[in-house]
Protein backbone atom coordinates (compact mmCIF):
# COMPACT_ATOMS: atom_id res chain seq x y z
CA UNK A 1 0.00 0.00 0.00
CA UNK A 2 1.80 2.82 -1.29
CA UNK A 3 0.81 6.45 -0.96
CA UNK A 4 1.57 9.30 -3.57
CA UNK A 5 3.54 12.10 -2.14
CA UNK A 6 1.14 15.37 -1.56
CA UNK A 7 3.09 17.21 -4.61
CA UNK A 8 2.11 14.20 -6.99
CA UNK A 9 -1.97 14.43 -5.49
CA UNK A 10 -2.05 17.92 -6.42
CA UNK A 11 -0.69 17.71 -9.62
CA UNK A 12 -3.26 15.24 -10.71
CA UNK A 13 -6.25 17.15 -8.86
CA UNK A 14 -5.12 19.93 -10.74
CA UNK A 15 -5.20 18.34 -14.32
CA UNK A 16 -8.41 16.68 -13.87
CA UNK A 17 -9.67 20.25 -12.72
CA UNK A 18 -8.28 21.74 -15.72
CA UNK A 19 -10.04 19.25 -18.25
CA UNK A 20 -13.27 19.63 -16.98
CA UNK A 21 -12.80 23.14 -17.32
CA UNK A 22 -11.64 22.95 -20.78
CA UNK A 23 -15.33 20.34 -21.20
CA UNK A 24 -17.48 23.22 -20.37
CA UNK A 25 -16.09 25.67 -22.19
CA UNK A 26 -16.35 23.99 -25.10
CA UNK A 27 -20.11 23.33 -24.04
CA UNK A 28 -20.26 26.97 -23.33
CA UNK A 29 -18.86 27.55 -27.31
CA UNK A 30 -21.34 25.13 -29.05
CA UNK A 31 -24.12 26.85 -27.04
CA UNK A 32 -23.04 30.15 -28.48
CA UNK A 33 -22.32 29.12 -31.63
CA UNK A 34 -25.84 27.22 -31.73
CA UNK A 35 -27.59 31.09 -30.41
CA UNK A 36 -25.63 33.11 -33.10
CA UNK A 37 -27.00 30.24 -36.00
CA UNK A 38 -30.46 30.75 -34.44
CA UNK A 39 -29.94 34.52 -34.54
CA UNK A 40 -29.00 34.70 -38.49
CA UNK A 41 -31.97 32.65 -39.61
CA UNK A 42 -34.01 34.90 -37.22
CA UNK A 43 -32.83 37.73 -38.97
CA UNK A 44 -32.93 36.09 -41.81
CA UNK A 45 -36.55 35.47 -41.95
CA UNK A 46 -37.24 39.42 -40.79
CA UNK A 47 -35.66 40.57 -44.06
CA UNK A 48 -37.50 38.68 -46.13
CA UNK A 49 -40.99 39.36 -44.70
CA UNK A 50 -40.43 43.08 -43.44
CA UNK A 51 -39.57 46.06 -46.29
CA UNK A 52 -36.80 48.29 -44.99
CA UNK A 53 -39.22 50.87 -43.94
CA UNK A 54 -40.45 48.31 -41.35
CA UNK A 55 -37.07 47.40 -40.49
CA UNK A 56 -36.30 50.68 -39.66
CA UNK A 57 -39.19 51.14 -37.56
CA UNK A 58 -38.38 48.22 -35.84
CA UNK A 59 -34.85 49.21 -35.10
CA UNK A 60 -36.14 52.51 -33.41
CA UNK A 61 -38.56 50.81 -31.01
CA UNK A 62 -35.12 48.03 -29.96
CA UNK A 63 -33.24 51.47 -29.33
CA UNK A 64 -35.67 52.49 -26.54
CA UNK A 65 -37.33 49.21 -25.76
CA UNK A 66 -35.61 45.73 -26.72
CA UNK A 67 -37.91 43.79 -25.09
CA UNK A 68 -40.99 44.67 -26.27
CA UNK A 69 -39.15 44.50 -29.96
CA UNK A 70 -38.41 40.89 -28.92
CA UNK A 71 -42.00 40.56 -28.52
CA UNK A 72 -42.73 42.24 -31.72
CA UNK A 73 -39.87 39.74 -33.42
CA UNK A 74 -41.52 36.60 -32.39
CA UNK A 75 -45.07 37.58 -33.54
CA UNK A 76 -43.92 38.51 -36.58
CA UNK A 77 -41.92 34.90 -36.69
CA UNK A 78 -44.86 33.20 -35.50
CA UNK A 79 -47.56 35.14 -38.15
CA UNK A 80 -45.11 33.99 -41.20
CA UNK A 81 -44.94 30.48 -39.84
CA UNK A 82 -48.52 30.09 -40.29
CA UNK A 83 -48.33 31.82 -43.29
CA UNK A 84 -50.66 34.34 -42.58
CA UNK A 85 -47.82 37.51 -44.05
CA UNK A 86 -49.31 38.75 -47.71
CA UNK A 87 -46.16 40.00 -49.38
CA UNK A 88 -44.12 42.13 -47.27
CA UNK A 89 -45.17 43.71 -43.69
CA UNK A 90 -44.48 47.31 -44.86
CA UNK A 91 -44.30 50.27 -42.42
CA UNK A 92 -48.05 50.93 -41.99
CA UNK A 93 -48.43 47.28 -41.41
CA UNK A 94 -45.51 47.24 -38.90
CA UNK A 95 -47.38 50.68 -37.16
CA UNK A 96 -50.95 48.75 -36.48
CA UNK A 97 -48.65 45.73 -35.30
CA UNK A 98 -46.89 47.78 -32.77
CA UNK A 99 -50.25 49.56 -31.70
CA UNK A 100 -51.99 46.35 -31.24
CA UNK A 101 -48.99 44.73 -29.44
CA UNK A 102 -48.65 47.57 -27.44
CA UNK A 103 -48.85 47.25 -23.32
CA UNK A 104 -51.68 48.72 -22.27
CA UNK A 105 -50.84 52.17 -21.11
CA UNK A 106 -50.83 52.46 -16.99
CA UNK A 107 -53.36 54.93 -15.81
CA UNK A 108 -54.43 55.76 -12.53
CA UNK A 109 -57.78 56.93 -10.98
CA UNK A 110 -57.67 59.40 -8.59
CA UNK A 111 -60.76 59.82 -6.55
CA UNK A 112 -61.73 62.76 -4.29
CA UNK A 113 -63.32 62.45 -1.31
């Protein structure tokens, strides 16, 4: 029964430490590389169903709000999906989109007594 000097332990902790490391970052790379594919064909599918007019429009609303253009993004996915786009969503169609997608506006009522 012989027992590995401390020095040699730690050297092999180390190394096994290091691999898995290395493992998940390369998990970490294929999950990123697998978002950025799944961006492009996102983007992808907005140019051909949007004119550049609606593109624009849409650009404007991710400068103040990303989210809610997120929101906007998916419905548009989801509407060409079922193929219910006829053409091109051009700017007037991407305005009434936005309106009807809108959050409802937060008001209060203030009651006297």
């Amino acid at each position: 029964m012989s027992e590995q000097p401390d020095d040699e332990r730690l050297e092999e902790l180390r190394k096994k430490k290091m691999q898995e490391m290395q493992e998940q970052g390369g998990d970490e790379e294929a999950q990123q590389q697998a978002q950025q594919q799944a961006d492009a064909q996102k983007q992808a599918m907005l140019r051909k169903h949007l004119t550049d007019g609606a593109r624009k429009r849409l650009n404007s609303v991710r400068m103040s709000k990303p989210d809610f253009a997120e929101q906007v993004e998916r419905q548009i996915l989801a509407i060409a999906q079922r193929g219910q786009v006829n053409g091109k969503i051009d700017e007037e169609k991407m305005k009434e989109l936005l309106r009807e997608l809108k959050p409802d506006s937060k008001s209060f009522n203030i009651r006297r007594r």
